[in-house]
C-alpha atoms as a PDB file:
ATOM      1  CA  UNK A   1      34.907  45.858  57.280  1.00  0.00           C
ATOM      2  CA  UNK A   2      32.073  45.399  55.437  1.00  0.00           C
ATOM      3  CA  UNK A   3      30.656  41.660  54.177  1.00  0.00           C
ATOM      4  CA  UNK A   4      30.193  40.662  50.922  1.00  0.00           C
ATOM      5  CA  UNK A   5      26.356  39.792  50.216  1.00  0.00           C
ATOM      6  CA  UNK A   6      26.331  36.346  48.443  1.00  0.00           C
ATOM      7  CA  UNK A   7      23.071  36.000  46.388  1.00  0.00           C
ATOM      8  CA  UNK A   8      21.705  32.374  45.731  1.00  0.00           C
ATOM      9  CA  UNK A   9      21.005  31.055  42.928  1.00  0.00           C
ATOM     10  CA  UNK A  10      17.181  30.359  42.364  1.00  0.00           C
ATOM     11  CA  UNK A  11      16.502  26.790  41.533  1.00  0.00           C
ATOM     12  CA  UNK A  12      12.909  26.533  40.943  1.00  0.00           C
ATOM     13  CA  UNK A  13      11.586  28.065  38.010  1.00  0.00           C
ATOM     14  CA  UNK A  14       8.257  26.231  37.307  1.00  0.00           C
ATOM     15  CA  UNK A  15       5.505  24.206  39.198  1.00  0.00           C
ATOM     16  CA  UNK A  16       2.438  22.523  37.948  1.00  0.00           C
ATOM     17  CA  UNK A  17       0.519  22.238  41.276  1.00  0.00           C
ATOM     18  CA  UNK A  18      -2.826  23.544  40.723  1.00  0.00           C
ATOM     19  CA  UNK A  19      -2.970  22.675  36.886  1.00  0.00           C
ATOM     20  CA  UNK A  20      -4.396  19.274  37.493  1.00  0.00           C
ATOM     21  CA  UNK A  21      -7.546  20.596  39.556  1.00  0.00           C
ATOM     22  CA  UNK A  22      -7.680  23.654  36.863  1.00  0.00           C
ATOM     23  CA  UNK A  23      -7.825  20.578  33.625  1.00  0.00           C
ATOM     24  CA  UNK A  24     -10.219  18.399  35.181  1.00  0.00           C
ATOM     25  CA  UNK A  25     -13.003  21.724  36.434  1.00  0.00           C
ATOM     26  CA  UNK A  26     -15.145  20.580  33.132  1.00  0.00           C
ATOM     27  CA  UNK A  27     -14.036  17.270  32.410  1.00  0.00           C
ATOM     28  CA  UNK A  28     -11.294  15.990  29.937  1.00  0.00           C
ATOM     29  CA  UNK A  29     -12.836  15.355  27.048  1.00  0.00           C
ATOM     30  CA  UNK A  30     -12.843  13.759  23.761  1.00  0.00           C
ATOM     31  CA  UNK A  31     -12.425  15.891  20.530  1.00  0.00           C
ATOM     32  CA  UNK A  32     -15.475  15.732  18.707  1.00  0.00           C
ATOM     33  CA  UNK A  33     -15.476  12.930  16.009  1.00  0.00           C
ATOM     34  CA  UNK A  34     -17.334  14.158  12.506  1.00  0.00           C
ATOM     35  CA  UNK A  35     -18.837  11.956  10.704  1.00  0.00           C
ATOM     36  CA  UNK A  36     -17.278  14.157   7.320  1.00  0.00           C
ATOM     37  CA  UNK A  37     -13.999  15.949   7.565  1.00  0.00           C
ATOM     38  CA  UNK A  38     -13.950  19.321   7.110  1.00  0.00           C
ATOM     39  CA  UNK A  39     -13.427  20.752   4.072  1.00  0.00           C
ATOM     40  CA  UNK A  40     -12.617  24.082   5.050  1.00  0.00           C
ATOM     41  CA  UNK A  41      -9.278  25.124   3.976  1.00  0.00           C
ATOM     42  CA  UNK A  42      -8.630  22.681   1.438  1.00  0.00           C
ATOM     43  CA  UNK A  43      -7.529  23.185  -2.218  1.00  0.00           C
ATOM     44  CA  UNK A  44     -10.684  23.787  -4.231  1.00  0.00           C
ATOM     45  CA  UNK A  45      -9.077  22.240  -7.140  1.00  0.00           C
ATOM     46  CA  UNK A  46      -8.509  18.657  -5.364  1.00  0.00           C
ATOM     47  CA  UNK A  47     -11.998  19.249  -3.694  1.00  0.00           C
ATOM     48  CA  UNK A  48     -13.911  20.210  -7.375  1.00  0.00           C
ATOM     49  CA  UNK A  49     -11.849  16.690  -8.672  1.00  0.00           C
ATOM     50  CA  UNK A  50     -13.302  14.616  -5.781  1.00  0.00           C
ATOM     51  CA  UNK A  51     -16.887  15.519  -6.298  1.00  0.00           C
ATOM     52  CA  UNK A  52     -16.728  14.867  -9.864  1.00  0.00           C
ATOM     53  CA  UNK A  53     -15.327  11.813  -9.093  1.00  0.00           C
ATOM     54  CA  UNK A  54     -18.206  10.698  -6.658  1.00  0.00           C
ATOM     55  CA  UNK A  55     -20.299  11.935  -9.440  1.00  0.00           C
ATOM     56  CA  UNK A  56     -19.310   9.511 -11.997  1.00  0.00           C
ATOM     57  CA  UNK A  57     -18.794   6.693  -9.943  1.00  0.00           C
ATOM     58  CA  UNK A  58     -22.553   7.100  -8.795  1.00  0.00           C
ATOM     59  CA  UNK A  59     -23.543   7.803 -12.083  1.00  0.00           C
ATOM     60  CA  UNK A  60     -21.259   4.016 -13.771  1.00  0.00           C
ATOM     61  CA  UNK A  61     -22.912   2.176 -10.942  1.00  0.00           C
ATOM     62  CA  UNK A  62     -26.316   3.262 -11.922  1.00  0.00           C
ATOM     63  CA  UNK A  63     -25.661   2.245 -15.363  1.00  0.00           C
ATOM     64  CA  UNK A  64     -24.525  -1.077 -14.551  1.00  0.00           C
ATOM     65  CA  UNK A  65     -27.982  -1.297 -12.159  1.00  0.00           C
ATOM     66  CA  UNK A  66     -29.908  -0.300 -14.895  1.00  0.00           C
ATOM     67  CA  UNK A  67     -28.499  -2.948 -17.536  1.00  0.00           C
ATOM     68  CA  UNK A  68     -29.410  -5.679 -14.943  1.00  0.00           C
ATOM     69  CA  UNK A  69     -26.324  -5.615 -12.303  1.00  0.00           C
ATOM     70  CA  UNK A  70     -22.156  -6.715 -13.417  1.00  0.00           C
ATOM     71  CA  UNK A  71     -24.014 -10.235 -14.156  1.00  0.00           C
ATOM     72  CA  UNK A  72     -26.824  -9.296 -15.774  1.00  0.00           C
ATOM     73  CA  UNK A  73     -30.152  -9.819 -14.577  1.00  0.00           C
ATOM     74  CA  UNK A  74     -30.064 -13.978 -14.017  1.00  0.00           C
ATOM     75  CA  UNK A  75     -27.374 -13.002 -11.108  1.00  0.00           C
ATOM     76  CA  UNK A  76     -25.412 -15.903 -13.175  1.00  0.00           C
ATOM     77  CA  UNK A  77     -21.214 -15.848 -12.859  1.00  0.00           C
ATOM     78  CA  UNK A  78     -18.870 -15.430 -15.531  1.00  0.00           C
ATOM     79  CA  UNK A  79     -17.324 -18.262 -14.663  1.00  0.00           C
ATOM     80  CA  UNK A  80     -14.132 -17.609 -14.401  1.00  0.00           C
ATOM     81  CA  UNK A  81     -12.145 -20.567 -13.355  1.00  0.00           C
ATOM     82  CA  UNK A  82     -13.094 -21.904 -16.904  1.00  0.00           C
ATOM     83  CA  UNK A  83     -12.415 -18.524 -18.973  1.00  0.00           C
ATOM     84  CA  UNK A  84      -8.767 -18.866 -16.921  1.00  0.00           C
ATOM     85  CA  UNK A  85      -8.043 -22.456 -18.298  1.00  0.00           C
ATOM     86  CA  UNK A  86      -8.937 -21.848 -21.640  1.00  0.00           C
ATOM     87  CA  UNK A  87      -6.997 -18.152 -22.072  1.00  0.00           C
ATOM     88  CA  UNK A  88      -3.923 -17.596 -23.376  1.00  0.00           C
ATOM     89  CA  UNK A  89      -1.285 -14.890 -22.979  1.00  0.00           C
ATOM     90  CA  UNK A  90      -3.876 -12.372 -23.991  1.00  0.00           C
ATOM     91  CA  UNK A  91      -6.138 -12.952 -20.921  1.00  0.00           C
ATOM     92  CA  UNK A  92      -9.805 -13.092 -20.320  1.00  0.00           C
ATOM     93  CA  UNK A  93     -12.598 -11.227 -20.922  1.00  0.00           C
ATOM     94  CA  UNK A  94     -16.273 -10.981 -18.836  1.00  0.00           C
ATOM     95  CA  UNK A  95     -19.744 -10.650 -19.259  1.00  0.00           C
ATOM     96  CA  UNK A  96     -18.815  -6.682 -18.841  1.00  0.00           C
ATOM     97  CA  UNK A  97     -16.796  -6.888 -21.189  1.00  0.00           C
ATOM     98  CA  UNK A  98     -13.668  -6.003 -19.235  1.00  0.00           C
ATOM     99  CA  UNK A  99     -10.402  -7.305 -20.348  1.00  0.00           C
ATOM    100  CA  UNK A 100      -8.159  -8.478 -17.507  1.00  0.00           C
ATOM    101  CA  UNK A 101      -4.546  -9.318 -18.666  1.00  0.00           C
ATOM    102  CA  UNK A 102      -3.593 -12.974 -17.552  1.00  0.00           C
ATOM    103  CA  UNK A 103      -0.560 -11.633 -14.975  1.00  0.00           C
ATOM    104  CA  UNK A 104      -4.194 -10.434 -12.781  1.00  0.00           C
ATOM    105  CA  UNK A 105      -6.456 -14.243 -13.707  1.00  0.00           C
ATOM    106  CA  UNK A 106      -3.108 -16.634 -12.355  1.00  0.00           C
ATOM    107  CA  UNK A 107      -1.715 -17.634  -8.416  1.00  0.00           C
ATOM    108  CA  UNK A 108       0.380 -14.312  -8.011  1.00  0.00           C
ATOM    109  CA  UNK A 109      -0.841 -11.801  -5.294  1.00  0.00           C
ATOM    110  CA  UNK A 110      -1.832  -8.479  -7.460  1.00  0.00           C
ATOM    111  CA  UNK A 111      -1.727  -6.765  -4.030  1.00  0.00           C
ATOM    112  CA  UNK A 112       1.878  -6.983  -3.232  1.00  0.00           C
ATOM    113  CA  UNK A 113       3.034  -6.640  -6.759  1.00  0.00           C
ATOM    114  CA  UNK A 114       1.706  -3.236  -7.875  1.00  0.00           C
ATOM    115  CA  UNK A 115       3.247  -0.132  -5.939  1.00  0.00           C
ATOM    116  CA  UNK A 116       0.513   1.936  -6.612  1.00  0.00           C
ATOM    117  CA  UNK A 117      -2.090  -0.745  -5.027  1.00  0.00           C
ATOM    118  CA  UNK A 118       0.490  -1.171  -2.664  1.00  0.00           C
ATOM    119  CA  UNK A 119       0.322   2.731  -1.318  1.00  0.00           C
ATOM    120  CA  UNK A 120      -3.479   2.612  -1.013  1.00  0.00           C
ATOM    121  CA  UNK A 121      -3.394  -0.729   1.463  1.00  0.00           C
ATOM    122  CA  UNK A 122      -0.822   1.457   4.017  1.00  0.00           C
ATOM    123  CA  UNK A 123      -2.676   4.145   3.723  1.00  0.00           C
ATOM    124  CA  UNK A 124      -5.984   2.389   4.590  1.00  0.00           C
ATOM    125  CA  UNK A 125      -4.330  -0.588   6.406  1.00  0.00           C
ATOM    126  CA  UNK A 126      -5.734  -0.054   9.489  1.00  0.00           C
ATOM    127  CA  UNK A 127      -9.101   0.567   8.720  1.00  0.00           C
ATOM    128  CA  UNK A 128      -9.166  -2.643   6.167  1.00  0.00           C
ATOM    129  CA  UNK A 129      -7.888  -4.481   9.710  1.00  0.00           C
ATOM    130  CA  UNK A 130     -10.558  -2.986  11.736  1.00  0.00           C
ATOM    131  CA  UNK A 131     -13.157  -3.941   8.944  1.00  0.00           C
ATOM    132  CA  UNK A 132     -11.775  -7.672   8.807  1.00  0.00           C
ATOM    133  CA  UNK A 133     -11.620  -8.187  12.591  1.00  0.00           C
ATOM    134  CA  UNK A 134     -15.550  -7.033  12.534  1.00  0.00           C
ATOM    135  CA  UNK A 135     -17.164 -10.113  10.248  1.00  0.00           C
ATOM    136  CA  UNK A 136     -13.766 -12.433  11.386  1.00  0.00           C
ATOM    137  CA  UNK A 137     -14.119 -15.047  13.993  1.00  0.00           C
ATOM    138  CA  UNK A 138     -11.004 -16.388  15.245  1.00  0.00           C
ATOM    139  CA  UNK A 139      -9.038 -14.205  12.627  1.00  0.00           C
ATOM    140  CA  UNK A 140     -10.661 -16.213   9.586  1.00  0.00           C
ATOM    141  CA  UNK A 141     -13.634 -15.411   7.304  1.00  0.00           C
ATOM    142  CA  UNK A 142     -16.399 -17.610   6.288  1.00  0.00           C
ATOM    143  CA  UNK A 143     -17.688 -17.616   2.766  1.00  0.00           C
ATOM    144  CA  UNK A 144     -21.285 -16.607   5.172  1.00  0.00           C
ATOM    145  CA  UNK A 145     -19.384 -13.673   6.774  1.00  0.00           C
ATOM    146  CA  UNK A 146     -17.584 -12.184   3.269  1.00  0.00           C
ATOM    147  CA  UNK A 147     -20.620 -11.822   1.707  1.00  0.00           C
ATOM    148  CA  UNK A 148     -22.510 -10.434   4.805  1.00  0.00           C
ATOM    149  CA  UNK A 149     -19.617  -7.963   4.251  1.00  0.00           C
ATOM    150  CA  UNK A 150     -19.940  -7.365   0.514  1.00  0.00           C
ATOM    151  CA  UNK A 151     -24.065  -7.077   1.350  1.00  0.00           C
ATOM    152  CA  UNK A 152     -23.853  -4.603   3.994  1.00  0.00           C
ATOM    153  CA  UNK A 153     -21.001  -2.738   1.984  1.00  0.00           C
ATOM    154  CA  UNK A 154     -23.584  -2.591  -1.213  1.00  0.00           C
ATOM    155  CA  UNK A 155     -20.956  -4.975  -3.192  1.00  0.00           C
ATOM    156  CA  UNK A 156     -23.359  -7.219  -3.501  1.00  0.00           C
ATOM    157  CA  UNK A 157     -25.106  -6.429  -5.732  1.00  0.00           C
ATOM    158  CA  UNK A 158     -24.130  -2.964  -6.714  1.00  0.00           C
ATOM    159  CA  UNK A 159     -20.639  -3.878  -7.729  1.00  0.00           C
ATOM    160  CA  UNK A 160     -20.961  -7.812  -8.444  1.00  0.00           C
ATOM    161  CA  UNK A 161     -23.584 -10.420  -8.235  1.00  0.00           C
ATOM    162  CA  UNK A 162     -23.236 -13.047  -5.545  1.00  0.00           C
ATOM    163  CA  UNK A 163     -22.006 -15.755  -7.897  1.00  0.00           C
ATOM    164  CA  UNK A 164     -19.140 -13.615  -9.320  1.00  0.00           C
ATOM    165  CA  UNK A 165     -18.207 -12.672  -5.366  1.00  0.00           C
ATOM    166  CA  UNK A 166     -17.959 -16.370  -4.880  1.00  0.00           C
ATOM    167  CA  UNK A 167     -15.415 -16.795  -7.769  1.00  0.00           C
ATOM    168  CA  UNK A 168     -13.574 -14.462  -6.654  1.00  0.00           C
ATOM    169  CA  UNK A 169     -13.598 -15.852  -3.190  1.00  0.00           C
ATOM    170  CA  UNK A 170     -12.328 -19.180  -4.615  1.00  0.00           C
ATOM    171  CA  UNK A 171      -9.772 -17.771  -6.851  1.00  0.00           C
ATOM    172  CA  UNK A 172      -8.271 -15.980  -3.792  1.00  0.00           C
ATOM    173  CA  UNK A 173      -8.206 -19.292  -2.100  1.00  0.00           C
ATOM    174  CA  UNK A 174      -6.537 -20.701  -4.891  1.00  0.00           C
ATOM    175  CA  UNK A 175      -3.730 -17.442  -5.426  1.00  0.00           C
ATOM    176  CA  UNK A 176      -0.158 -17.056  -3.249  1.00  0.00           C
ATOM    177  CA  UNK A 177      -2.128 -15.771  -0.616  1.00  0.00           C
ATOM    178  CA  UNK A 178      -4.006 -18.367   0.552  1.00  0.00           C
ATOM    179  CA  UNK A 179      -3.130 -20.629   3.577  1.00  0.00           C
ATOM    180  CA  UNK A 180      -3.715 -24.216   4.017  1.00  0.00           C
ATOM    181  CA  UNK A 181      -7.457 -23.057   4.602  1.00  0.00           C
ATOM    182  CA  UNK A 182      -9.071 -23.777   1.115  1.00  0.00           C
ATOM    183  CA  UNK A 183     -12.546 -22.368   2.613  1.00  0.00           C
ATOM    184  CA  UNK A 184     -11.453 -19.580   5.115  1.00  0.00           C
ATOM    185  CA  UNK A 185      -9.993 -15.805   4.391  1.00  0.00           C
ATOM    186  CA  UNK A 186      -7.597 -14.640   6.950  1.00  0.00           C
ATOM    187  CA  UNK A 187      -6.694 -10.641   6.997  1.00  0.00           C
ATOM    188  CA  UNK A 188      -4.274 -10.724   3.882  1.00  0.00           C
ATOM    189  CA  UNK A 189      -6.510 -13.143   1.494  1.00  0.00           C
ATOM    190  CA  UNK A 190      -9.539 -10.523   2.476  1.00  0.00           C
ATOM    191  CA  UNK A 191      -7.224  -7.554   1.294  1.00  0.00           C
ATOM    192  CA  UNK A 192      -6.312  -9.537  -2.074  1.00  0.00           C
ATOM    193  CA  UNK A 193     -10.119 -10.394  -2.348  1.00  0.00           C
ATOM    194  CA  UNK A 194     -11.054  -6.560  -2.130  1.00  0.00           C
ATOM    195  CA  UNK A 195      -7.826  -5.865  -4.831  1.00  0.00           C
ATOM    196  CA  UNK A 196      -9.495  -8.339  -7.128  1.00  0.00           C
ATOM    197  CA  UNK A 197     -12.989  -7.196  -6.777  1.00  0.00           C
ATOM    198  CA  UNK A 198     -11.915  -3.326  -7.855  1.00  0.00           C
ATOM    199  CA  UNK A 199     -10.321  -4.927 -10.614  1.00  0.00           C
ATOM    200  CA  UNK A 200     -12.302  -7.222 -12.097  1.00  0.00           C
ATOM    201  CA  UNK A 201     -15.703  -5.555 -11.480  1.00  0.00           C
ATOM    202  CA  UNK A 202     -15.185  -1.884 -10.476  1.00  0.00           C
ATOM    203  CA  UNK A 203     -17.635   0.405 -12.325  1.00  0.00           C
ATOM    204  CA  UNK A 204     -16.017   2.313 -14.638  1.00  0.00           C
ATOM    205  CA  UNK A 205     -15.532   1.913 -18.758  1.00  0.00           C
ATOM    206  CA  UNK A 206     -12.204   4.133 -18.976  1.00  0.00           C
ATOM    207  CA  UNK A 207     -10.634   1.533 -16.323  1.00  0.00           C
ATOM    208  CA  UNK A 208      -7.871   0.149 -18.399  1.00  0.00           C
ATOM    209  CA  UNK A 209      -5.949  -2.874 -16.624  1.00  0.00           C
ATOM    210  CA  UNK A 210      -3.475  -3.691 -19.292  1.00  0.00           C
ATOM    211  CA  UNK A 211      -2.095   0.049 -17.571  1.00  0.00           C
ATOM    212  CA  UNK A 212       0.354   0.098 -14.521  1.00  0.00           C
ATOM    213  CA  UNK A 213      -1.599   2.702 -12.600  1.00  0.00           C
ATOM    214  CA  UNK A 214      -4.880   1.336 -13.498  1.00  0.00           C
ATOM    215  CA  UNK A 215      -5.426  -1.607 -11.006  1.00  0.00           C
ATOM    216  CA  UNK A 216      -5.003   1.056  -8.083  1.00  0.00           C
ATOM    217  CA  UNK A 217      -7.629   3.382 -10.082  1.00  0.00           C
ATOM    218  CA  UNK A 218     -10.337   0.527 -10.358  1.00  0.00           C
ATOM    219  CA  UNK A 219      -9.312  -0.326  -6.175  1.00  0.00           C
ATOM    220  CA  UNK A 220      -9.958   3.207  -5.656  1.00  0.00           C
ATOM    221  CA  UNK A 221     -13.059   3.614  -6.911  1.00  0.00           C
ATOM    222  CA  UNK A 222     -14.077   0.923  -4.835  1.00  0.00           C
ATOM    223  CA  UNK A 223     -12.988   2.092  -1.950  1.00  0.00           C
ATOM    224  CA  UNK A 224     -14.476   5.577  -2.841  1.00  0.00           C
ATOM    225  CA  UNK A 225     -17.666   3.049  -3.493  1.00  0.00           C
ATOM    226  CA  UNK A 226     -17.349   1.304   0.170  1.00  0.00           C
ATOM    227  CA  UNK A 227     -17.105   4.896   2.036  1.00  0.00           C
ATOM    228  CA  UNK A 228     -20.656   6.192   0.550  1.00  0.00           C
ATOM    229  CA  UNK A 229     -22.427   2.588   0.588  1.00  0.00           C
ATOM    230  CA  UNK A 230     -25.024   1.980   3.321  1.00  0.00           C
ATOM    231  CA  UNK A 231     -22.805   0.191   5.720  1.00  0.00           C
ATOM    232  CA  UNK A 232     -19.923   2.658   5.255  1.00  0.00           C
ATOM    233  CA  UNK A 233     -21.960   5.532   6.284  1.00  0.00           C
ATOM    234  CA  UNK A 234     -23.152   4.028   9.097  1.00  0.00           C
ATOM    235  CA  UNK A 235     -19.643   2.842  10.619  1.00  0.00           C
ATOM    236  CA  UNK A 236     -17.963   6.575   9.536  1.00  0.00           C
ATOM    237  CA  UNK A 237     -15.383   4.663   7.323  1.00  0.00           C
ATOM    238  CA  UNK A 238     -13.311   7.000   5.217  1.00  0.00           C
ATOM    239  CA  UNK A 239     -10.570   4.880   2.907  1.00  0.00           C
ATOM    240  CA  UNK A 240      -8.039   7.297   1.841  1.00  0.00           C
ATOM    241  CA  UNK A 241      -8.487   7.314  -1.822  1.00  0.00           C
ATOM    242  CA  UNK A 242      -6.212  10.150  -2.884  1.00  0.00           C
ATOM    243  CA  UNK A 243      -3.298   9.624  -5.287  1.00  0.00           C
ATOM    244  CA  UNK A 244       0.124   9.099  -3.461  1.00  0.00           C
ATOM    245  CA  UNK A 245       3.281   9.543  -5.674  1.00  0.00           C
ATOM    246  CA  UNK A 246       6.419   8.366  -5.217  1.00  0.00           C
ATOM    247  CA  UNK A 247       8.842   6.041  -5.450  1.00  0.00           C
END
């Protein structure tokens, strides 16, 4: 009588032994960090767009050099605190001659109230962090460190003059997003300061603010600003600056 032969079933299909000594032959390594993302690959339409872009916004910041900088050569301030009290439901109007509506000169936060502004800040949230918690002791901002920022980031006095920076600076202080701190900036009065800076001084003369979509084109253009300045290029920052749509 012959036995029946019982075959076992194989329980071991895989083993990694020997692929930890194999990995770590050369090294594990970083992947190389450009300074410049690749652009191979993209669409040539979006790419064309984008250098036209950072064509004209080198090309309105020039022109605002050349008539003597946002506050014109005596580096004076438009004074805004005053031009606020005095407006009226049509808003205010600076040295530019930009008009910004009066829902963008009172106490409400224009960062958390427009959607569009609101997609840029997650998209570049972040690297805005990152950038805070660089010139930020203790999580708050001197008056010293913002414009340290705003100088190494060519805001001062590309974009604005150090006297209009400082309104701005108090009129954050002054908005919903400021803390008990009248002197200070913690991480969300910074992001409202940069929000307000795009929009009231942003070059640009097709930048229309009485427009929904507007106040995220005139923060865009400073971000776009901020990632070819001197300090940007030095740091590799890279703000996302591309339209999101969306509900």
């Amino acid at each position: 009588r012959s036995r029946d032969v019982v075959t076992m079933v194989k329980q071991k299909n895989h083993t990694a032994r020997n692929q930890t000594f194999k990995a770590h032959r050369n090294g594990i390594k970083k992947p190389v960090q450009h300074r410049y993302r690749p652009t191979k690959g993209m669409d040539p339409k979006f790419l064309r767009n984008a250098r036209y872009a950072l064509h004209g916004t080198k090309k309105a910041v020039r022109k605002q050099k050349k008539r003597g900088g946002a506050g014109g050569a005596s580096g004076a301030g438009d004074n805004i605190a005053a031009l606020i009290a005095s407006s009226g439901k049509d808003g205010i109007v600076l040295a530019n001659g930009r008009r910004i509506p009066a829902a963008l000169c009172g106490g409400d936060m224009i960062s958390t109230s427009n959607r569009n502004v609101m997609r840029l800040l997650l998209g570049n949230q972040a690297g805005l962090a990152a950038l805070f918690e660089e010139y930020a002791k203790d999580g708050e901002m001197s008056p010293a460190e913002g414009l340290k920022f705003a100088r190494d980031f060519d805001v001062v006095p590309d974009i604005c003059n150090e006297a209009q920076f400082k309104e701005l600076w108090e009129l954050v202080n002054a908005s919903e997003a400021a803390d008990d701190d009248a002197e200070q900036c913690d991480s969300e009065e910074f992001v409202e300061l940069l929000v307000r800076v795009g929009a009231f001084y942003a070059p640009g003369d097709g930048i229309d603010l009485t427009e929904d979509a507007s106040l995220a084109d005139a923060f865009r253009v400073l971000l776009t600003f901020m990632n070819n300045s001197a300090g940007g290029k030095k740091r590799g920052v890279s703000f996302k600056v591309t339209k999101v749509t969306g509900r």
